[in-house]
PDB file of N, CA and C in Angstrom:
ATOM      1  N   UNK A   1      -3.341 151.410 213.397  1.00  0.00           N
ATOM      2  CA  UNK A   1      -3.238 150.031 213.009  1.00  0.00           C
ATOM      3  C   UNK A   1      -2.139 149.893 211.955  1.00  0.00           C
ATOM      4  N   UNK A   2      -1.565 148.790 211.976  1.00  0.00           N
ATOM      5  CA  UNK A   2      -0.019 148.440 211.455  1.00  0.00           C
ATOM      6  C   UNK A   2      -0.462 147.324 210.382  1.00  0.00           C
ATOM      7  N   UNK A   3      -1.005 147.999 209.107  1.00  0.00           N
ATOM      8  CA  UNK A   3      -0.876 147.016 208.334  1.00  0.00           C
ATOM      9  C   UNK A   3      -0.668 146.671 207.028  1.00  0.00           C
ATOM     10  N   UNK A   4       0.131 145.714 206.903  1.00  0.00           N
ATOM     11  CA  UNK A   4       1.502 145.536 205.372  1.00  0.00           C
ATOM     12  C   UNK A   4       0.690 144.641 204.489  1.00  0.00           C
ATOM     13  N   UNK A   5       0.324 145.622 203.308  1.00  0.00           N
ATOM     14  CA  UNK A   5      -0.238 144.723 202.045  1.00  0.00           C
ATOM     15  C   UNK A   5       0.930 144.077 201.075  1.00  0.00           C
ATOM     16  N   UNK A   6       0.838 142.904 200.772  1.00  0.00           N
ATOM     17  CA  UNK A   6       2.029 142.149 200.375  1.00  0.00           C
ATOM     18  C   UNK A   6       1.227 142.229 198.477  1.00  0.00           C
ATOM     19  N   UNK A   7       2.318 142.355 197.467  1.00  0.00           N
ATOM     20  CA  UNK A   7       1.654 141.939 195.998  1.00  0.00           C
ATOM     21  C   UNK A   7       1.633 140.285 196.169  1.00  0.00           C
ATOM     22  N   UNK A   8       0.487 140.203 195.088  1.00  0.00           N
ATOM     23  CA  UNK A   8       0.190 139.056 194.986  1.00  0.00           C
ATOM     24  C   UNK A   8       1.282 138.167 193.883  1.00  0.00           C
ATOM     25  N   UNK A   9       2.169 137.270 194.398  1.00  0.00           N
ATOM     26  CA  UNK A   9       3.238 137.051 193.268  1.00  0.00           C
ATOM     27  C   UNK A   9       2.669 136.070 191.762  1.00  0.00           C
ATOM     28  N   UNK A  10       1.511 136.275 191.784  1.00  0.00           N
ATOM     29  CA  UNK A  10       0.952 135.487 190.279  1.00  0.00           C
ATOM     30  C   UNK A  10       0.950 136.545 189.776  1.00  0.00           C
ATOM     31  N   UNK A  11       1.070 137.708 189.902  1.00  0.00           N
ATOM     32  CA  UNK A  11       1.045 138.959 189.132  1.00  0.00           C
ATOM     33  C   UNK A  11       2.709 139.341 189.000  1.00  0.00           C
ATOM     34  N   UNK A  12       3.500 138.879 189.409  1.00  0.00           N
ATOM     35  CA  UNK A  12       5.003 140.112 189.802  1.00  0.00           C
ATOM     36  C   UNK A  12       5.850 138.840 189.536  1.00  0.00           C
ATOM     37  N   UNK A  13       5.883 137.621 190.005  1.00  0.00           N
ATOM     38  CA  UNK A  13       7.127 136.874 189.548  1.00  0.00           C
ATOM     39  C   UNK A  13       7.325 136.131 188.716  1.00  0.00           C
ATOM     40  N   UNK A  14       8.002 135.453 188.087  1.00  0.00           N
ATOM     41  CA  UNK A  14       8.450 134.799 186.983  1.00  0.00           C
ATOM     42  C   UNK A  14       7.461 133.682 186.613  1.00  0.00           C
ATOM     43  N   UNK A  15       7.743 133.068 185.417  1.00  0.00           N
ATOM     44  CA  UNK A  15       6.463 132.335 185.107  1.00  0.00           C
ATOM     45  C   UNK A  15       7.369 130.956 186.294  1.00  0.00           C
ATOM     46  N   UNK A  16       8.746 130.641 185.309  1.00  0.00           N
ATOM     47  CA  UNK A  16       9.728 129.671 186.019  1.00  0.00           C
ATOM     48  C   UNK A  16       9.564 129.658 187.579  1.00  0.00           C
ATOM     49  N   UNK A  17       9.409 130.660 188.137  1.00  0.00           N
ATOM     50  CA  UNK A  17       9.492 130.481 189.627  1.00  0.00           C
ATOM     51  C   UNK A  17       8.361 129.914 190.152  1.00  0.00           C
ATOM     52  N   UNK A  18       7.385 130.729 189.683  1.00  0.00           N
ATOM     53  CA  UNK A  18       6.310 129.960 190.335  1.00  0.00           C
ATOM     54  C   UNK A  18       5.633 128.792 189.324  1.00  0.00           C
ATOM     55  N   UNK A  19       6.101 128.454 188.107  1.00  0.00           N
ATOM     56  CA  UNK A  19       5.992 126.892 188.091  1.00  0.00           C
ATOM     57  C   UNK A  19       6.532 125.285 189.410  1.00  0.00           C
ATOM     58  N   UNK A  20       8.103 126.451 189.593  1.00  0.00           N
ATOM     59  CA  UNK A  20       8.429 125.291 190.729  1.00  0.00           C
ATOM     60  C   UNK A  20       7.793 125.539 191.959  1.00  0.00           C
ATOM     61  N   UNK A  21       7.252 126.519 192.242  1.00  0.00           N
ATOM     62  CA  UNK A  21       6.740 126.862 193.691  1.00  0.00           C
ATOM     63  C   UNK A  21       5.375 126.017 193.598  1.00  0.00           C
ATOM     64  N   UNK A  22       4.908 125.873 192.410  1.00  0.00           N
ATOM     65  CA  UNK A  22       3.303 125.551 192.922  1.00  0.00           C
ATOM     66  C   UNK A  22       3.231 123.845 192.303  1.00  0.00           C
ATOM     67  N   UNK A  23       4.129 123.488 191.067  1.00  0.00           N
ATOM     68  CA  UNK A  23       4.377 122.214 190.500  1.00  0.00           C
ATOM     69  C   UNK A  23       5.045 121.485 191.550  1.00  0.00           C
ATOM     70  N   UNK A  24       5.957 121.712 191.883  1.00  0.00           N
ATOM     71  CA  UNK A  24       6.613 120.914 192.689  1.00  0.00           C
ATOM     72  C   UNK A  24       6.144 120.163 194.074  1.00  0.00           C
ATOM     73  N   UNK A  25       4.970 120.534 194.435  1.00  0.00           N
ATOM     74  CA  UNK A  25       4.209 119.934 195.897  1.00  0.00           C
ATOM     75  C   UNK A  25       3.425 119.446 194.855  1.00  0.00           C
ATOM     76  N   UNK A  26       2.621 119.673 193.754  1.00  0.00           N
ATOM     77  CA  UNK A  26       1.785 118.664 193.170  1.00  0.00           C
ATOM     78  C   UNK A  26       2.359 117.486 193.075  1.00  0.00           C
ATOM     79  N   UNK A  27       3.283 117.608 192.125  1.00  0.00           N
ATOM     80  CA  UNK A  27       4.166 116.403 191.769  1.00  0.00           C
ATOM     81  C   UNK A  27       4.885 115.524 192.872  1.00  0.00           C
ATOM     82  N   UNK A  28       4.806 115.873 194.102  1.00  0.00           N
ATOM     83  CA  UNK A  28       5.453 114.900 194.706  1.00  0.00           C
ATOM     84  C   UNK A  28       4.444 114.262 195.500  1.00  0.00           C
ATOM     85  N   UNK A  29       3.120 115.043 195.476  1.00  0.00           N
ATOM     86  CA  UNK A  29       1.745 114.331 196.357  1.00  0.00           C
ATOM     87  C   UNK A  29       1.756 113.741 195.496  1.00  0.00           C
ATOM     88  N   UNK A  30       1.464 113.447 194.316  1.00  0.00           N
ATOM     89  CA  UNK A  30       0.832 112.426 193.468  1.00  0.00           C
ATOM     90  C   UNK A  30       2.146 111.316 193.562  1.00  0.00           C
ATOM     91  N   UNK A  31       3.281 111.605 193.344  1.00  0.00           N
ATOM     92  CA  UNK A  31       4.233 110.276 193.281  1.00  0.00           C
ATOM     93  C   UNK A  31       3.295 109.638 195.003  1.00  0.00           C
ATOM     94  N   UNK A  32       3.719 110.467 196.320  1.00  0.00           N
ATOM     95  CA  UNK A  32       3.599 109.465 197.196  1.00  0.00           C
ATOM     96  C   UNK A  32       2.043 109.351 196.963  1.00  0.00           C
ATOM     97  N   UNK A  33       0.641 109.556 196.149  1.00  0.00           N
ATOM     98  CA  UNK A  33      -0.158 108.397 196.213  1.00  0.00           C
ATOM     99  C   UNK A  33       0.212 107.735 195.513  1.00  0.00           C
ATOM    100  N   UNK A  34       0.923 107.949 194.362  1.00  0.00           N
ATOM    101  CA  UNK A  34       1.333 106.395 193.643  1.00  0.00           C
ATOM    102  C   UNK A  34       2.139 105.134 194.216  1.00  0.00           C
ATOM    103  N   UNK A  35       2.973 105.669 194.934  1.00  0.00           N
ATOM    104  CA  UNK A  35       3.396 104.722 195.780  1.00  0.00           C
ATOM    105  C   UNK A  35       2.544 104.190 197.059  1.00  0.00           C
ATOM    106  N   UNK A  36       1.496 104.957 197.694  1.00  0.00           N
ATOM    107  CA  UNK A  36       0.605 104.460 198.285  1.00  0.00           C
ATOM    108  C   UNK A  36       0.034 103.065 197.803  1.00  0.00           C
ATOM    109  N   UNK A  37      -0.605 103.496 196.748  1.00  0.00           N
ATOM    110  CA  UNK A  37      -1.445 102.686 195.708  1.00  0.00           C
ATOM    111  C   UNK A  37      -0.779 101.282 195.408  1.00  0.00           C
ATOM    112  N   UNK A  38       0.696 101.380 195.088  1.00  0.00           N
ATOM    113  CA  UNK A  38       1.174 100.148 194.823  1.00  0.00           C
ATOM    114  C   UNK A  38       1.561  99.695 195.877  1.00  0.00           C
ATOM    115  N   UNK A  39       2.079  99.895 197.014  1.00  0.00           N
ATOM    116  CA  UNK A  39       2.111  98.967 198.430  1.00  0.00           C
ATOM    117  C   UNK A  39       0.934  98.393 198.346  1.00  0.00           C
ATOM    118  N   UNK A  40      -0.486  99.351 199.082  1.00  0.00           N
ATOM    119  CA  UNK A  40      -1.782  98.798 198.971  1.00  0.00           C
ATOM    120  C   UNK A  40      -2.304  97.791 198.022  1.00  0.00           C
ATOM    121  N   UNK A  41      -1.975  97.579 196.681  1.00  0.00           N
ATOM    122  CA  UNK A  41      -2.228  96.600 195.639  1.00  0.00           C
ATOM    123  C   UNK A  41      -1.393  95.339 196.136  1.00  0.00           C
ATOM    124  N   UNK A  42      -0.752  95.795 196.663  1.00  0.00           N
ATOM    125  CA  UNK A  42       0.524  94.081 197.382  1.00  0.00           C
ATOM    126  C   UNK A  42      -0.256  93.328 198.215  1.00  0.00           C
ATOM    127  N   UNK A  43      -0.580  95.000 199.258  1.00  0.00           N
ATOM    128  CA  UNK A  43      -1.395  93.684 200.308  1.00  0.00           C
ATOM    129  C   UNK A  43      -2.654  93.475 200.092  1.00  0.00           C
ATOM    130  N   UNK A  44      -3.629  94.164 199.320  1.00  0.00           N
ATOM    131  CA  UNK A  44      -4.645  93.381 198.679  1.00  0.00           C
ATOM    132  C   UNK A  44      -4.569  91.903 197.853  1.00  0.00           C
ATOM    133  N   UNK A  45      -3.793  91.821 196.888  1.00  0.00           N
ATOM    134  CA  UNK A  45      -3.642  90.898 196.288  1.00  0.00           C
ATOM    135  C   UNK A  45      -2.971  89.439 197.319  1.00  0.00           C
ATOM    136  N   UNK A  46      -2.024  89.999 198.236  1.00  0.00           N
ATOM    137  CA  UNK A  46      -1.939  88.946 199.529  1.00  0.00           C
ATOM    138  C   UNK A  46      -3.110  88.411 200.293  1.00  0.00           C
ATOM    139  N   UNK A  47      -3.882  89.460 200.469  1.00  0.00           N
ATOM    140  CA  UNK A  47      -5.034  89.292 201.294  1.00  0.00           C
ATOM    141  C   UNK A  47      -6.417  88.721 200.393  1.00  0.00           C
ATOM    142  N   UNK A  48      -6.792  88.960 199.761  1.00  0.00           N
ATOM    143  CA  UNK A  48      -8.062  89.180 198.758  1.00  0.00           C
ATOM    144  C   UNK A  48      -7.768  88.208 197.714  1.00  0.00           C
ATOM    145  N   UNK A  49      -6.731  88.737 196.805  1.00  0.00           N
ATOM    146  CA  UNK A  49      -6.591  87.939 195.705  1.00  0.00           C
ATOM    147  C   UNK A  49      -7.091  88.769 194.093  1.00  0.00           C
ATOM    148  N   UNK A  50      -6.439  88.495 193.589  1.00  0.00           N
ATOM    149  CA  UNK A  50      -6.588  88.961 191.941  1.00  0.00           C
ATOM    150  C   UNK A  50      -8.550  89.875 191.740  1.00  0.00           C
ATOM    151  N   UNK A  51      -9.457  89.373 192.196  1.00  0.00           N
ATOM    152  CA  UNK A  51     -10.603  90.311 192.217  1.00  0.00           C
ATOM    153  C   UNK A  51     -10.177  91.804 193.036  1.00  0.00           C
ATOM    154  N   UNK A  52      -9.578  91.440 194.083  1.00  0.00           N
ATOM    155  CA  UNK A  52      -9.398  92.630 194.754  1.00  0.00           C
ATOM    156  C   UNK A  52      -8.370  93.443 193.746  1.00  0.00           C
ATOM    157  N   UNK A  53      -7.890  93.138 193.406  1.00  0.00           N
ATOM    158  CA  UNK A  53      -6.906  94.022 192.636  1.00  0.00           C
ATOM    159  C   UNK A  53      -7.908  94.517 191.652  1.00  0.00           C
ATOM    160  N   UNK A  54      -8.291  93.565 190.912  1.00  0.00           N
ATOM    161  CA  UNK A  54      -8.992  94.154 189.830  1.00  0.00           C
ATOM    162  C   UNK A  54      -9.932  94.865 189.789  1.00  0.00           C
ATOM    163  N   UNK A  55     -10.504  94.881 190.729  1.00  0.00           N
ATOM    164  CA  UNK A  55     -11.945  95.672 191.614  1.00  0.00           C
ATOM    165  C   UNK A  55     -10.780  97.520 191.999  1.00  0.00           C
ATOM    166  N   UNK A  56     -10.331  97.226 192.249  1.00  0.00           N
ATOM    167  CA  UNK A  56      -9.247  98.862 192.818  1.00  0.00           C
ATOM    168  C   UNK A  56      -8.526  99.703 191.732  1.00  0.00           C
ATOM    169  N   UNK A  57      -7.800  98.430 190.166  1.00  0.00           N
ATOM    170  CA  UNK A  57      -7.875  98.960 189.423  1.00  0.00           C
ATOM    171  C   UNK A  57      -8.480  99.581 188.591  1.00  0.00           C
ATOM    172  N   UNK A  58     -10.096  99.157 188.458  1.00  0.00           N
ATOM    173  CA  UNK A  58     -10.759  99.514 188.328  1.00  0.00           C
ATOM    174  C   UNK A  58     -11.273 100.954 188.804  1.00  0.00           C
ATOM    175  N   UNK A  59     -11.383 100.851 189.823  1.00  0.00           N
ATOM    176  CA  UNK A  59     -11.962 102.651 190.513  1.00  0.00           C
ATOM    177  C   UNK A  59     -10.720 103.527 190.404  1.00  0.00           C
ATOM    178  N   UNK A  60      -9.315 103.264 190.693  1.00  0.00           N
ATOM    179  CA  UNK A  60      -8.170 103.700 190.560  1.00  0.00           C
ATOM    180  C   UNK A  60      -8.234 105.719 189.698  1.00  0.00           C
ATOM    181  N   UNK A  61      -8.665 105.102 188.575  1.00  0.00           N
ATOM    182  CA  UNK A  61      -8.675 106.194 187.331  1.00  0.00           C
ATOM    183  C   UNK A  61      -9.667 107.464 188.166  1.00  0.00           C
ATOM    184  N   UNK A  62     -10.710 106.478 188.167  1.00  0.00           N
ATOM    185  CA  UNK A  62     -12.043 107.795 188.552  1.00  0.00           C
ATOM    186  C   UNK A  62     -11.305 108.361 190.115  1.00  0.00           C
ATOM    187  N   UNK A  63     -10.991 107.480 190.833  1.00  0.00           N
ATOM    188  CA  UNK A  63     -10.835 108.584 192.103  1.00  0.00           C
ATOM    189  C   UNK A  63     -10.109 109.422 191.973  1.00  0.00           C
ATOM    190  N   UNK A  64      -8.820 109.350 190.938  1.00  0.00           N
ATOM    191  CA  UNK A  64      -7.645 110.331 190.331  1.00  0.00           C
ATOM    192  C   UNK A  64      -8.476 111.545 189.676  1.00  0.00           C
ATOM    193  N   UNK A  65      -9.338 111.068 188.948  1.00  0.00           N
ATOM    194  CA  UNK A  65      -9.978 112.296 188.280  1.00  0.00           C
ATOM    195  C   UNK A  65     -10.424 112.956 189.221  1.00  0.00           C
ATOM    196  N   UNK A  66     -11.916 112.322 189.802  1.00  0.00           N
ATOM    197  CA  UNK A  66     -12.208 112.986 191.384  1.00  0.00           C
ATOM    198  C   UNK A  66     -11.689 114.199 191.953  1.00  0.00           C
ATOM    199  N   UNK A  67     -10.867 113.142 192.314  1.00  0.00           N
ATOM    200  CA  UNK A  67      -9.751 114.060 193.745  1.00  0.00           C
ATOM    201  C   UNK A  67      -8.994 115.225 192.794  1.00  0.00           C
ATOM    202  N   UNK A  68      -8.566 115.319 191.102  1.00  0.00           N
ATOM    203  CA  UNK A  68      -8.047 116.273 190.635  1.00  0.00           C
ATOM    204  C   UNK A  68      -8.941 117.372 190.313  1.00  0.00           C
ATOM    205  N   UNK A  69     -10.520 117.249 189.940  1.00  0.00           N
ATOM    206  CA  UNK A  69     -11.334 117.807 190.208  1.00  0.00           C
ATOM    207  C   UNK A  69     -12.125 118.552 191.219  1.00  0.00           C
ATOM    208  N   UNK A  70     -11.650 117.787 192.386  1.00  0.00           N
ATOM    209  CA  UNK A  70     -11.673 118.680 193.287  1.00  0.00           C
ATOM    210  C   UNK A  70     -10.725 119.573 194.399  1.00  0.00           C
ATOM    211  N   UNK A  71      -9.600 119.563 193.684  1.00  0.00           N
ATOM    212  CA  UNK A  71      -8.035 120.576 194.044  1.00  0.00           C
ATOM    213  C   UNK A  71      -8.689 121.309 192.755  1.00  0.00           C
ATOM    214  N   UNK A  72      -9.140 121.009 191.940  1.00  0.00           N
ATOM    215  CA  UNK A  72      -8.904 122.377 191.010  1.00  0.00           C
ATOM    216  C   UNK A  72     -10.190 123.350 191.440  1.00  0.00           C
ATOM    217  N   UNK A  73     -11.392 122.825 191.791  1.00  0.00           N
ATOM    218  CA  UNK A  73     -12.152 123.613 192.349  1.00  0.00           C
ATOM    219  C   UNK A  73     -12.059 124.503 193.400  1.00  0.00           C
ATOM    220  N   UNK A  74     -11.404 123.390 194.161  1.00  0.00           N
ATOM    221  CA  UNK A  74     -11.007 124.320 195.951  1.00  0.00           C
ATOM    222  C   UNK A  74     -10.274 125.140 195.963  1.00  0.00           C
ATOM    223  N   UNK A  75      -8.984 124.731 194.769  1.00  0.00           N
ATOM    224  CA  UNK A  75      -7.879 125.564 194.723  1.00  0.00           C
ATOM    225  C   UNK A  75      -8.573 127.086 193.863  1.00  0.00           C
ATOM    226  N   UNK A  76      -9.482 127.002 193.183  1.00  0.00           N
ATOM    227  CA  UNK A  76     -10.143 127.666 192.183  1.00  0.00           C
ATOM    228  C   UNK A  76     -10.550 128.946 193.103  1.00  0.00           C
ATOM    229  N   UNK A  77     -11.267 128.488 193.591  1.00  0.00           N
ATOM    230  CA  UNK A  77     -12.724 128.942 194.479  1.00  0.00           C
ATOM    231  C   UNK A  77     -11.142 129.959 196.061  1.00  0.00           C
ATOM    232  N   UNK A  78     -10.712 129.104 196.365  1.00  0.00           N
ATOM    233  CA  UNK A  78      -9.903 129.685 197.612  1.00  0.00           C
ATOM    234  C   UNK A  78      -9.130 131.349 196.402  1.00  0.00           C
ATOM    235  N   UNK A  79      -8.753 130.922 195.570  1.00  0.00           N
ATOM    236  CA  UNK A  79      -8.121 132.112 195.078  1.00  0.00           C
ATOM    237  C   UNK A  79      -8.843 133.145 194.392  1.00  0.00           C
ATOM    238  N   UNK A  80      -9.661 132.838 193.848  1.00  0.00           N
ATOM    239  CA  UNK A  80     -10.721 133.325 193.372  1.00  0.00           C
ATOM    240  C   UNK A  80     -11.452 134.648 194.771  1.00  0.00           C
ATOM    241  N   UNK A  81     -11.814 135.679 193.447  1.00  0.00           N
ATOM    242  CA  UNK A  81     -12.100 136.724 194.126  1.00  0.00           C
ATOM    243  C   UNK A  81     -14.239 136.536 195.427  1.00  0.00           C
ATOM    244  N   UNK A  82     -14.307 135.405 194.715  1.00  0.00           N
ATOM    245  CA  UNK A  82     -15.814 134.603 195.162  1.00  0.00           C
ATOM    246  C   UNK A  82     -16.076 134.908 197.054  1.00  0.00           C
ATOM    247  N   UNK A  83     -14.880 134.820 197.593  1.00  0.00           N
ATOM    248  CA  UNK A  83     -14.773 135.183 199.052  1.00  0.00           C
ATOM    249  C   UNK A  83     -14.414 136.507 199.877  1.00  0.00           C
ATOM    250  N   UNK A  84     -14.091 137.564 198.584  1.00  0.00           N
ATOM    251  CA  UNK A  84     -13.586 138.830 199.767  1.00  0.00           C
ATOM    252  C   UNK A  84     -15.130 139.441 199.484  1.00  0.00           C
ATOM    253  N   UNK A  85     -15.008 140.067 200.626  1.00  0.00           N
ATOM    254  CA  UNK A  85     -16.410 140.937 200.892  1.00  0.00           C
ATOM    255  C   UNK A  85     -16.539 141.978 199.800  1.00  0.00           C
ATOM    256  N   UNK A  86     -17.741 142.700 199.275  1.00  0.00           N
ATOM    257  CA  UNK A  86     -18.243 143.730 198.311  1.00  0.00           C
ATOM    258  C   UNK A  86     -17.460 144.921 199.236  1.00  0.00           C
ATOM    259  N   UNK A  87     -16.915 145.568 198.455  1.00  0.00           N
ATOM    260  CA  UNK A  87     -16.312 146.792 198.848  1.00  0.00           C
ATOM    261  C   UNK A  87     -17.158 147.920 198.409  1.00  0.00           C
ATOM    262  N   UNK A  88     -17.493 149.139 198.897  1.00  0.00           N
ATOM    263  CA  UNK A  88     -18.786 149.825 198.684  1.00  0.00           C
ATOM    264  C   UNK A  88     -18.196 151.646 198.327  1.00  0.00           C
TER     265      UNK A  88
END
């Protein structure tokens, strides 16, 4: 059997490198929900009217927390040693 163990690069490469390797897809998911968010506030407020907005700004914050709470878990938990089997 043919098989190539790769190092894990959170151990071996630069802090700089993998700031942009792993920052850089954060930062641009969150711009496009922000821009999600503000289209969607257009056509609510077209459609609905000033409650609707204010009702979305409202939840706005918590679903951000939410949803960052749960990338840090998943992301946590996926890297995290919690999933390889007991070695004996």
């Amino acid at each position: 059997m043919n098989e190539q163990v790769f190092a894990n690069p959170l151990g071996t490469e630069r802090v700089g490198k993998l700031m942009i390797r792993y920052a850089i897809p954060s930062i641009i998911s969150i711009v496009v929900n922000s821009l999600y968010n503000m289209v969607d506030q257009v056509f609510i407020g077209q459609g609905v009217g000033y409650l609707g907005n204010a009702a979305t700004n409202v939840i706005m914050p918590l679903t951000t927390i939410l949803m960052a709470l749960a990338f840090m878990l998943g992301d946590g938990l996926h890297e995290s040693k919690l999933w390889e089997k007991p070695t004996r």
